[in-house]
N, C-alpha and C. Protein backbone atom coordinates (compact mmCIF):
# COMPACT_ATOMS: atom_id res chain seq x y z
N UNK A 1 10.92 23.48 -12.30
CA UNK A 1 11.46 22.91 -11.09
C UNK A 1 10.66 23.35 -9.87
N UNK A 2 10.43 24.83 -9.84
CA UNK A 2 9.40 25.29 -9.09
C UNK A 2 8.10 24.43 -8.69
N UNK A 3 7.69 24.15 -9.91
CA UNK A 3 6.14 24.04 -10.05
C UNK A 3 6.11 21.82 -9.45
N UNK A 4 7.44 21.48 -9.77
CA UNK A 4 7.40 20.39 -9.09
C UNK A 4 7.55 20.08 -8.17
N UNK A 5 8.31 21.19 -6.99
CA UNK A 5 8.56 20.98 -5.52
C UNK A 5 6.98 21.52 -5.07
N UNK A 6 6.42 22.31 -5.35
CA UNK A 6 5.11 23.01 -5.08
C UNK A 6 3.97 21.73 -5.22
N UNK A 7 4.23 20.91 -6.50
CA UNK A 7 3.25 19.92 -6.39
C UNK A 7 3.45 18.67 -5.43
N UNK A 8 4.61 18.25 -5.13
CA UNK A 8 5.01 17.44 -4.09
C UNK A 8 4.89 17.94 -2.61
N UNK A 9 4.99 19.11 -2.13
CA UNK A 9 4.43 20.02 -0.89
C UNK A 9 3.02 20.27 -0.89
N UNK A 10 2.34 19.66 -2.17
CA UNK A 10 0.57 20.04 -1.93
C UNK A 10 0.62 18.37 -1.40
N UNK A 11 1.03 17.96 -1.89
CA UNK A 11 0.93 16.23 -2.16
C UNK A 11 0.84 16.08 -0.88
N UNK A 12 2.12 16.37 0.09
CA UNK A 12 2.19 15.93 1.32
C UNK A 12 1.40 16.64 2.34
N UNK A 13 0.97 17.93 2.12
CA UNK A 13 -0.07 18.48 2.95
C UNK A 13 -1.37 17.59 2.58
N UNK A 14 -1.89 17.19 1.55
CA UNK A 14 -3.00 16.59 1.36
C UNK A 14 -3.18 15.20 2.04
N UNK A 15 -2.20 14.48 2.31
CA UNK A 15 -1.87 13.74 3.03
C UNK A 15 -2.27 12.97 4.41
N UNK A 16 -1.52 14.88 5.00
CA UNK A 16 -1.58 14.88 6.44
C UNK A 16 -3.46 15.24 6.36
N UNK A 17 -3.56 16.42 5.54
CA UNK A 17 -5.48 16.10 5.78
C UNK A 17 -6.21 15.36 6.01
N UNK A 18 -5.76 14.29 5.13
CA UNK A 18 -6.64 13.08 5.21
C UNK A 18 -6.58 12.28 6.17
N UNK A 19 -5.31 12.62 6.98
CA UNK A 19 -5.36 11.91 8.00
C UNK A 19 -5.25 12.82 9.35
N UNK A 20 -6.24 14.15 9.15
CA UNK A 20 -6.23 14.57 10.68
C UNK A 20 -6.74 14.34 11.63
N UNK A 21 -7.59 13.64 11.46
CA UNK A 21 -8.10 13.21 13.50
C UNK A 21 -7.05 12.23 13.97
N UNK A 22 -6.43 11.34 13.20
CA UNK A 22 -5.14 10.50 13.36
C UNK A 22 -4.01 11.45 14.28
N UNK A 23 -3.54 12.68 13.20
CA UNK A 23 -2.74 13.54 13.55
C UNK A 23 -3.17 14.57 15.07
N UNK A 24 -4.38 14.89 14.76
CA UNK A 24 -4.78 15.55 16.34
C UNK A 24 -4.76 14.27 17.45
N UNK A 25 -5.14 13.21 17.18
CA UNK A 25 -5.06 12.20 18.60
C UNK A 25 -3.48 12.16 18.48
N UNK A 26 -2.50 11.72 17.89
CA UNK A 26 -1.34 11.46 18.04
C UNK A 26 -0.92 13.06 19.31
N UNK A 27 -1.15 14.25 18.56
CA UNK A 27 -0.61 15.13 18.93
C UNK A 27 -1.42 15.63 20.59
N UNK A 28 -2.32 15.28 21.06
CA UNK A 28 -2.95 15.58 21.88
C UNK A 28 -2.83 14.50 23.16
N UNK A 29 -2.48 13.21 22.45
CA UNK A 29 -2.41 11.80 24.00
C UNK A 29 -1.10 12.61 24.24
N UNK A 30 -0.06 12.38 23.74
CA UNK A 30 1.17 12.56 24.33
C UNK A 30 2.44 11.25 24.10
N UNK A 31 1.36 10.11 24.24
CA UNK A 31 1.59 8.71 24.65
C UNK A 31 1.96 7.69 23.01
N UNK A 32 0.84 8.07 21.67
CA UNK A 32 1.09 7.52 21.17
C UNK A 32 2.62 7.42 20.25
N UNK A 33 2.75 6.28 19.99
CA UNK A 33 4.14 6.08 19.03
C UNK A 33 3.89 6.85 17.34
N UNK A 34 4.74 7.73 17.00
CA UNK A 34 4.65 8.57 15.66
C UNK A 34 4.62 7.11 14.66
N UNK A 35 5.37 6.10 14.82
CA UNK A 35 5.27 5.33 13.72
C UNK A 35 5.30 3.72 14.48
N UNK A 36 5.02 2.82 13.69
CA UNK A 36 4.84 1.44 14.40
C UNK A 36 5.89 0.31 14.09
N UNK A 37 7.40 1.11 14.19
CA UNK A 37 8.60 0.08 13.73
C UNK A 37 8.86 -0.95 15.03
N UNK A 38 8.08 -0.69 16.35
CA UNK A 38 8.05 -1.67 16.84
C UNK A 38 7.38 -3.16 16.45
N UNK A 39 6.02 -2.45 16.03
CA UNK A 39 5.44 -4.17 15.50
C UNK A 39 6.10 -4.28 14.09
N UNK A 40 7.16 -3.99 13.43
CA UNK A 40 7.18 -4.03 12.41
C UNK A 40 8.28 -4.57 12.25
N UNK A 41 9.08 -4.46 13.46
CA UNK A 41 10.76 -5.20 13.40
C UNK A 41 10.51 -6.49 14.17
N UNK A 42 9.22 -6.72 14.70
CA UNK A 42 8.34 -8.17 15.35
C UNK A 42 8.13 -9.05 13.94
N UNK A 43 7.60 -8.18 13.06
CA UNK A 43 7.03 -9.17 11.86
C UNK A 43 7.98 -9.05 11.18
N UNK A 44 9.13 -8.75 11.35
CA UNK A 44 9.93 -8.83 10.20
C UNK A 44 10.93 -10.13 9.59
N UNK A 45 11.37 -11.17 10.97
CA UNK A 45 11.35 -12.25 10.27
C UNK A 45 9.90 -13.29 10.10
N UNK A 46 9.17 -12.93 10.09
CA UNK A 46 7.82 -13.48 9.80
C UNK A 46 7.46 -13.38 8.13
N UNK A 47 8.12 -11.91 7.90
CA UNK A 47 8.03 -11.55 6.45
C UNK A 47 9.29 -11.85 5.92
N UNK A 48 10.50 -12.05 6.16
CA UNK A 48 11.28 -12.61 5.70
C UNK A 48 10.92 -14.53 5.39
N UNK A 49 10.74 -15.13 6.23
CA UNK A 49 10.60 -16.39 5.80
C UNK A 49 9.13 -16.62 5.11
N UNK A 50 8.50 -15.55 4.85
CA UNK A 50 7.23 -16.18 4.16
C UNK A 50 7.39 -16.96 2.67
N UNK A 51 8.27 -17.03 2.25
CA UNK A 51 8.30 -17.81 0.97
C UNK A 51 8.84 -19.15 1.61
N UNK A 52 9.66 -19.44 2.99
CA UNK A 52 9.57 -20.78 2.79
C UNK A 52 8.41 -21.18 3.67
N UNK A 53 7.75 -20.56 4.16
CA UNK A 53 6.38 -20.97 4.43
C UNK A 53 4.84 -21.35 3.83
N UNK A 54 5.24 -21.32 2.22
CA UNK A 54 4.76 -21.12 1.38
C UNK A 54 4.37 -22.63 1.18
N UNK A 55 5.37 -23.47 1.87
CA UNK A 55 5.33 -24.74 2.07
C UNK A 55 4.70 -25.62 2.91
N UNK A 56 3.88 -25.43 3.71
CA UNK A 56 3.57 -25.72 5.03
C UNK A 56 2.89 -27.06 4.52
N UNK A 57 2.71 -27.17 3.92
CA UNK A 57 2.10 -28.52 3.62
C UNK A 57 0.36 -28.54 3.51
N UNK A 58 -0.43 -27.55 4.19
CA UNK A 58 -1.66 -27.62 3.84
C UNK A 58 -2.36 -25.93 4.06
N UNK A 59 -3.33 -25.79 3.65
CA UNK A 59 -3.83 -24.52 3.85
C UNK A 59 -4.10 -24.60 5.79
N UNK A 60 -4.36 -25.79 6.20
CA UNK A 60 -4.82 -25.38 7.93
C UNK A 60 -3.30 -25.62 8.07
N UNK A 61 -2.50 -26.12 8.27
CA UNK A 61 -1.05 -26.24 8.53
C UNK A 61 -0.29 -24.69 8.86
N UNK A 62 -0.84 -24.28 7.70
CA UNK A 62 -0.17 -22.51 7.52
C UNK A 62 -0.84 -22.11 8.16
N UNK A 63 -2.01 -22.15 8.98
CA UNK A 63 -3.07 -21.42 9.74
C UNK A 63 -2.35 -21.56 11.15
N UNK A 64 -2.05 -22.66 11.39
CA UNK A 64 -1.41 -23.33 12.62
C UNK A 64 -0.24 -22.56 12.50
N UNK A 65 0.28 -22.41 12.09
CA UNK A 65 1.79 -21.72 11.66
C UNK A 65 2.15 -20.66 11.85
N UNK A 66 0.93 -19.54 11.92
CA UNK A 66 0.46 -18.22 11.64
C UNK A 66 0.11 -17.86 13.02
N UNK A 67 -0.55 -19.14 13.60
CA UNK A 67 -1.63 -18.85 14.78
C UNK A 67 -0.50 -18.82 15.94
N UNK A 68 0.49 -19.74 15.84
CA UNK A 68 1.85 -19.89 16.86
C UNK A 68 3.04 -18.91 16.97
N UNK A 69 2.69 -18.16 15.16
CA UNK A 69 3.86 -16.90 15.36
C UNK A 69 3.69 -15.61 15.79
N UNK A 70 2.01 -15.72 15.69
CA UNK A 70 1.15 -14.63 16.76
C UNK A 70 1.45 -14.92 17.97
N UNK A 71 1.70 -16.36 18.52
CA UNK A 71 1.63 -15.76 19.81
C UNK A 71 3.13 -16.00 20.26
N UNK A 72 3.92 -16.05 19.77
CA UNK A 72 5.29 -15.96 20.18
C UNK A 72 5.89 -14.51 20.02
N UNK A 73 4.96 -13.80 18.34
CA UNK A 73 5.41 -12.34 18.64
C UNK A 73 4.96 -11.40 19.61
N UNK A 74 3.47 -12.07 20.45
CA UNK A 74 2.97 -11.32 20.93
C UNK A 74 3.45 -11.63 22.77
N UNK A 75 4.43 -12.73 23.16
CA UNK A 75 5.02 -12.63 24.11
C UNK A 75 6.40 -11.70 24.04
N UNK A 76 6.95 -11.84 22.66
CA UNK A 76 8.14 -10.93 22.49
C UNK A 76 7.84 -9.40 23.03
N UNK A 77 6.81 -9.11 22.14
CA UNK A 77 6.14 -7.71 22.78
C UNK A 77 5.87 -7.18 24.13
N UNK A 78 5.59 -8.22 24.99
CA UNK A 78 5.14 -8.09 26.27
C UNK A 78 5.99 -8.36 27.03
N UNK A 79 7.41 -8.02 26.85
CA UNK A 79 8.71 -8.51 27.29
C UNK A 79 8.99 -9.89 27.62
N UNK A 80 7.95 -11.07 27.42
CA UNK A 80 8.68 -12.22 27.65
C UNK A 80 9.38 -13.25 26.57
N UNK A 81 10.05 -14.37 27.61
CA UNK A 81 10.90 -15.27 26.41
C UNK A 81 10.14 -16.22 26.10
N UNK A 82 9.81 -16.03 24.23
CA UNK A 82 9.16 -16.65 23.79
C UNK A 82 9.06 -18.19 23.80
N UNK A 83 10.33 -18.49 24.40
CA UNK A 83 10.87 -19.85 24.26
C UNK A 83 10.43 -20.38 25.34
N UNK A 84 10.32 -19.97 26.69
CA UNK A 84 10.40 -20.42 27.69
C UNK A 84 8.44 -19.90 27.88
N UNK A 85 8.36 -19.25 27.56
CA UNK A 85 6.69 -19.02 27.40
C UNK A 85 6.13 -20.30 27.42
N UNK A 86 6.64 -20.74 25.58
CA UNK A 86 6.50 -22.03 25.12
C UNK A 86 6.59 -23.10 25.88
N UNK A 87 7.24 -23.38 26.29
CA UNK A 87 7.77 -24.57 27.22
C UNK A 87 7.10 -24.62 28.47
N UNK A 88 6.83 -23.43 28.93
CA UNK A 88 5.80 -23.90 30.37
C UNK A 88 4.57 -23.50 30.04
N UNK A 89 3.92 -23.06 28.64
CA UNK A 89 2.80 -23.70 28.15
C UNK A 89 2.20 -24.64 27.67
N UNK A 90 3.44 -25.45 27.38
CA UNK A 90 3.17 -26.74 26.83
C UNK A 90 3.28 -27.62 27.86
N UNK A 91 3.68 -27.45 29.12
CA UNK A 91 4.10 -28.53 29.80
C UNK A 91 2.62 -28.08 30.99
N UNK A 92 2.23 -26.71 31.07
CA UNK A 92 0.82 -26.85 31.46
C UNK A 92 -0.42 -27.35 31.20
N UNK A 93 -0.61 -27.26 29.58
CA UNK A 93 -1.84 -27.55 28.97
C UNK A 93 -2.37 -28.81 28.89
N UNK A 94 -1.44 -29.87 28.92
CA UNK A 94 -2.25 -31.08 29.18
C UNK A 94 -3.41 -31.00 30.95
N UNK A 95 -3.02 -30.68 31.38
CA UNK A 95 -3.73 -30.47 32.74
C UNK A 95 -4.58 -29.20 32.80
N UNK A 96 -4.78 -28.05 32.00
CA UNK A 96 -5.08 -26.77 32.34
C UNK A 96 -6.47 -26.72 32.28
N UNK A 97 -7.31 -26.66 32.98
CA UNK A 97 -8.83 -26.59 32.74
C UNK A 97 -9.23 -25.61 31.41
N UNK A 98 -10.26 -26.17 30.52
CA UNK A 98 -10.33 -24.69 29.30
C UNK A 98 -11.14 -23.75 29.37
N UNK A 99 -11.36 -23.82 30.86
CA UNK A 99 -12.31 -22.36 30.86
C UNK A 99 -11.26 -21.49 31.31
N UNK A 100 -10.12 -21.73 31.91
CA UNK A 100 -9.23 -20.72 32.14
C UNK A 100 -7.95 -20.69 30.94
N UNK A 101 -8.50 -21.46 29.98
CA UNK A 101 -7.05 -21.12 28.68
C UNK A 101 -6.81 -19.82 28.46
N UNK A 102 -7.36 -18.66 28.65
CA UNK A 102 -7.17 -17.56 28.24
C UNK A 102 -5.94 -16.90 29.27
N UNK A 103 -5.70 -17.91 30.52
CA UNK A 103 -4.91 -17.17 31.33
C UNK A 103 -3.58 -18.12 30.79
N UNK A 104 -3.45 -18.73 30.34
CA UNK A 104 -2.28 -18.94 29.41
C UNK A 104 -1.44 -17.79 28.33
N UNK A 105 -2.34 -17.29 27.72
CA UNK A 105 -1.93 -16.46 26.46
C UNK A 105 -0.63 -15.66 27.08
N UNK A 106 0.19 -15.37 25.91
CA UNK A 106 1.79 -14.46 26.60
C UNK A 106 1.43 -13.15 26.76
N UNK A 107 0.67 -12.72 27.86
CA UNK A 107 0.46 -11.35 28.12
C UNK A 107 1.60 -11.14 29.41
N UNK A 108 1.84 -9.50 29.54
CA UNK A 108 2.15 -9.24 30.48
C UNK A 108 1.74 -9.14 31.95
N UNK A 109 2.46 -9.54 33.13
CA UNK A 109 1.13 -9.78 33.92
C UNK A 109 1.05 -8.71 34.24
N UNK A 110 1.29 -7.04 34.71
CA UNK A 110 0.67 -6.20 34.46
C UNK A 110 -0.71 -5.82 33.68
N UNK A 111 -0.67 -6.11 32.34
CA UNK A 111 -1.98 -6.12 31.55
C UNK A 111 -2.75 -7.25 31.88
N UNK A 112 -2.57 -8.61 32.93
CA UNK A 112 -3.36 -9.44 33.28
C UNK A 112 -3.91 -9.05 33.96
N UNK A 113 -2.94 -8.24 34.77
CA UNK A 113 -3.87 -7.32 36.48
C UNK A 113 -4.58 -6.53 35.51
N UNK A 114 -4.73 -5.54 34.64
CA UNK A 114 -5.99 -4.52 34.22
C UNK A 114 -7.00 -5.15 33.99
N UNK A 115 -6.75 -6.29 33.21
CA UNK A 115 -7.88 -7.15 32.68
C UNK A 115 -8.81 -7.20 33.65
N UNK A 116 -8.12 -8.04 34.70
CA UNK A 116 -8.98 -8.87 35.40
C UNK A 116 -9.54 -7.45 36.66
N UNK A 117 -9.46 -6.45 36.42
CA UNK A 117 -9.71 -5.03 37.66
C UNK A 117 -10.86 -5.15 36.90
N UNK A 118 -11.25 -5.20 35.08
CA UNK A 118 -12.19 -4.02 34.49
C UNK A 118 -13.18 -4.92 34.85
């Protein structure tokens, strides 16, 4: 019983080894998140419906599919409503010049202001 808690406590120190410059940046920013259940409760009905997506009707279809739930999770993230994102992106883009499409994407406008400082 000994000799199996001892091998499961090497196990998990060997672990953390392998992942120490991970573990020294975590422990040294201050800032980073210990684990990533934020993007992970984002993809999680993404991974729930992947079997009926299984259906999309074509391999670019599912690409399209994929490419729209990126960016709806990635307005969720940036505190906005994905819905309403949607809707006054769609009701922009017929008119939007495409050298500025990138100022469409659901970023926060905070991180729009860094962008556009660097």
């Amino acid at each position: 019983m000994i000799f199996i808690a001892l091998f499961f406590a090497l196990e998990k120190l060997s672990y953390a080894l392998k992942r120490w410059p991970s573990l020294i940046r975590y422990a040294e920013t201050g800032f980073l998140p210990i684990d990533n259940n934020p993007v992970e409760n984002c993809i999680r009905p993404i991974a729930l419906g992947k079997k009926n997506w299984l259906f999309a009707g074509s391999e670019r279809a599912g690409r399209r599919a994929a490419a729209i739930q990126s960016l709806l999770g990635t307005a969720k993230l940036n505190g906005l409503d994905p819905a309403k994102w949607l809707k006054e992106t769609l009701e922009k883009l017929p008119a939007w010049p495409s050298s500025r499409i990138d100022d469409l994407l659901p970023l926060a406008p905070e991180y729009i202001q860094t962008m556009k400082t660097k």
